[in-house]
C-alpha atoms as a PDB file:
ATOM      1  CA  UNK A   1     -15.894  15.731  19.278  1.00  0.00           C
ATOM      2  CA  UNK A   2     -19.227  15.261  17.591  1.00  0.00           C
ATOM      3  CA  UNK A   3     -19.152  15.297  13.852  1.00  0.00           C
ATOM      4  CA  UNK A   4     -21.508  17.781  12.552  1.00  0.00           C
ATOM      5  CA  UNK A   5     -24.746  16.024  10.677  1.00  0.00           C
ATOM      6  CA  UNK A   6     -25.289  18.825   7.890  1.00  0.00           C
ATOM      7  CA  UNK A   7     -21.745  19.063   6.387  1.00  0.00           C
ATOM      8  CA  UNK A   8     -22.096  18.828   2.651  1.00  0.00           C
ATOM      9  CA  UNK A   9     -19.550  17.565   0.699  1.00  0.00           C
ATOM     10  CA  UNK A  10     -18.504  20.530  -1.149  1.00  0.00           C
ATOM     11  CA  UNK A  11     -18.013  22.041   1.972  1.00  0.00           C
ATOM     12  CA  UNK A  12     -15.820  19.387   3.577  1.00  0.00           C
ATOM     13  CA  UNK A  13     -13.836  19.690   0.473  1.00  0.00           C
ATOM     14  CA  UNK A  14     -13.353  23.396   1.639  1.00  0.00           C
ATOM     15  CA  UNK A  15     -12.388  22.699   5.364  1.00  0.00           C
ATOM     16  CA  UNK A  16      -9.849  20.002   4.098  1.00  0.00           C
ATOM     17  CA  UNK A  17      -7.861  22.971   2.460  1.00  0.00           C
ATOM     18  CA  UNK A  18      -6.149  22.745   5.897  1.00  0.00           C
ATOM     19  CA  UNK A  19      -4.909  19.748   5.189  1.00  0.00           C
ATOM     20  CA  UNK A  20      -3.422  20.616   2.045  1.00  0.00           C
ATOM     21  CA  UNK A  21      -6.143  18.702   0.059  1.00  0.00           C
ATOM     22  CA  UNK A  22      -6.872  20.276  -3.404  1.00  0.00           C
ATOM     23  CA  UNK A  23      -9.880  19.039  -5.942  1.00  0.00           C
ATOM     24  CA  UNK A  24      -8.099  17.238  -8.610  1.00  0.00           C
ATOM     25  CA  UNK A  25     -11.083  16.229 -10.281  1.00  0.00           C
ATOM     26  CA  UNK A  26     -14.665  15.426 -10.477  1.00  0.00           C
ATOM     27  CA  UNK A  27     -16.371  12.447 -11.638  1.00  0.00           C
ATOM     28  CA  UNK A  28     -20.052  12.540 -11.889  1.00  0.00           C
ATOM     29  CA  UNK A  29     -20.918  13.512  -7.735  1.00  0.00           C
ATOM     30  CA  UNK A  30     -17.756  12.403  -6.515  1.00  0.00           C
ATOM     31  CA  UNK A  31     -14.636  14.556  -5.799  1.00  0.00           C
ATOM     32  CA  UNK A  32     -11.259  13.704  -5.691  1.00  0.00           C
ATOM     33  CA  UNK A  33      -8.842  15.029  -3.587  1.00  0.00           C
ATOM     34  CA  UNK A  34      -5.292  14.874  -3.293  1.00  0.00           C
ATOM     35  CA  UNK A  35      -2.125  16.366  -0.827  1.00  0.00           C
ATOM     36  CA  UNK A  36       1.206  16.024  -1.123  1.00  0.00           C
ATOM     37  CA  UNK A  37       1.618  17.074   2.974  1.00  0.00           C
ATOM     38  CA  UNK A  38       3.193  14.108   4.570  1.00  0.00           C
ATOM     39  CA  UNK A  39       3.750  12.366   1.057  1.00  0.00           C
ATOM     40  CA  UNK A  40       1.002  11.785  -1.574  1.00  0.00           C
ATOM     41  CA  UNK A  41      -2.735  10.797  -0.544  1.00  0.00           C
ATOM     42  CA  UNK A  42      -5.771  11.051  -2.447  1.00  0.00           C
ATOM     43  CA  UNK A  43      -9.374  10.686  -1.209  1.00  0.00           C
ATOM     44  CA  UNK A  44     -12.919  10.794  -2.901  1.00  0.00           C
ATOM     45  CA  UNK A  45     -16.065  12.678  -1.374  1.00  0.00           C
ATOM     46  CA  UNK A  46     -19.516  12.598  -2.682  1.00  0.00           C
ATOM     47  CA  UNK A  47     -20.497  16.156  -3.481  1.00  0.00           C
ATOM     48  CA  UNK A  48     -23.881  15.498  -2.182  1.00  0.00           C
ATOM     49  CA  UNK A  49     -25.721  18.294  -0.239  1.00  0.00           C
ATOM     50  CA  UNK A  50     -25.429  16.257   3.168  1.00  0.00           C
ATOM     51  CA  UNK A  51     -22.879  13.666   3.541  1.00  0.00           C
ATOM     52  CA  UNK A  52     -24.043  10.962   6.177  1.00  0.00           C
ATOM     53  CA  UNK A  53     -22.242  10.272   9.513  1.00  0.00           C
ATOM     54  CA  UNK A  54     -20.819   7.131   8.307  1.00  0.00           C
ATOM     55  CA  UNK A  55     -19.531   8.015   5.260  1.00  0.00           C
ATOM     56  CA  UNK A  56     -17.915  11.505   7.280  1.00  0.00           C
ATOM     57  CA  UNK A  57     -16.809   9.416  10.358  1.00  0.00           C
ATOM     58  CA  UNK A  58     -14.432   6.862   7.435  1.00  0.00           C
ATOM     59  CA  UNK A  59     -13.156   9.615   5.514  1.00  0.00           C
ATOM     60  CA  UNK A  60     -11.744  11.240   8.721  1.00  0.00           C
ATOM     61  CA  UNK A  61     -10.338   8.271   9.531  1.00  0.00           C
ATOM     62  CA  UNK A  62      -8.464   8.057   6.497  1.00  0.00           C
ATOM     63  CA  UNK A  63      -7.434  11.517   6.797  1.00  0.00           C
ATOM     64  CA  UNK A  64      -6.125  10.590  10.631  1.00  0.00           C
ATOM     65  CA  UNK A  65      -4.246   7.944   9.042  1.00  0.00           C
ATOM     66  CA  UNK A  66      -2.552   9.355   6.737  1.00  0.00           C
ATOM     67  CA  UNK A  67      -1.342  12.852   8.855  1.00  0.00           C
ATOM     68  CA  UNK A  68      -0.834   9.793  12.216  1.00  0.00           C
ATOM     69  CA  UNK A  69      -3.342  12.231  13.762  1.00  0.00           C
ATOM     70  CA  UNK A  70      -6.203  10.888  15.710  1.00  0.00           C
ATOM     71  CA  UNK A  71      -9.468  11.371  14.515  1.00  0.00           C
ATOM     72  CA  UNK A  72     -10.491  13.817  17.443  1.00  0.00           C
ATOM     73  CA  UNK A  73      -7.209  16.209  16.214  1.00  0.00           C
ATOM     74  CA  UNK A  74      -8.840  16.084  12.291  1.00  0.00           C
ATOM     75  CA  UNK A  75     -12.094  17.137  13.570  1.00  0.00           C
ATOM     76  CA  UNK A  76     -11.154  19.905  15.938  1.00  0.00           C
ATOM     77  CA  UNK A  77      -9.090  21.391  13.154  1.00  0.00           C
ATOM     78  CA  UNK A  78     -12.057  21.153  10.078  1.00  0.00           C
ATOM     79  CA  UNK A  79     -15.201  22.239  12.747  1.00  0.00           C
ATOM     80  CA  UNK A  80     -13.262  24.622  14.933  1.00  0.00           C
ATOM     81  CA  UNK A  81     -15.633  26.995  14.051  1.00  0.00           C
ATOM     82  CA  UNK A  82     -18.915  24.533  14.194  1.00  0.00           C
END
């Protein structure tokens, strides 16, 4: 699945809601995130108004990771709707 290229990080923070992920704080642009689904994991966004591919493409990999999802799975079920 292609990774959308105008996702901004306060929205990404929104889709990963499905994941369980909650803001547990913010510090300066950066967001943290953390879920307890599938035992504790924490990641950090930017909260910039378009996050690049890169940047996207890891932090779906860490996501993957953590659920022992593949990184296809994680997208479908964030962009379903993109």
């Amino acid at each position: 699945m292609r990774l959308p290229r105008d996702l901004s990080g306060s929205n990404l923070a929104t889709a990963l809601k499905a994941f369980g992920y909650q803001i547990t704080r913010q510090t300066g642009s950066h967001l943290r995130l953390t879920t307890d689904l599938g035992g504790q994991h924490s990641i950090t966004i930017p909260a910039h108004s378009a996050l690049r591919i890169g940047t996207l493409s890891a932090i779906i990999s860490d996501i993957a990771e953590h659920h022992k999802m593949t990184k296809d799975e994680v997208s479908q079920k964030l962009f379903k709707d993109k």
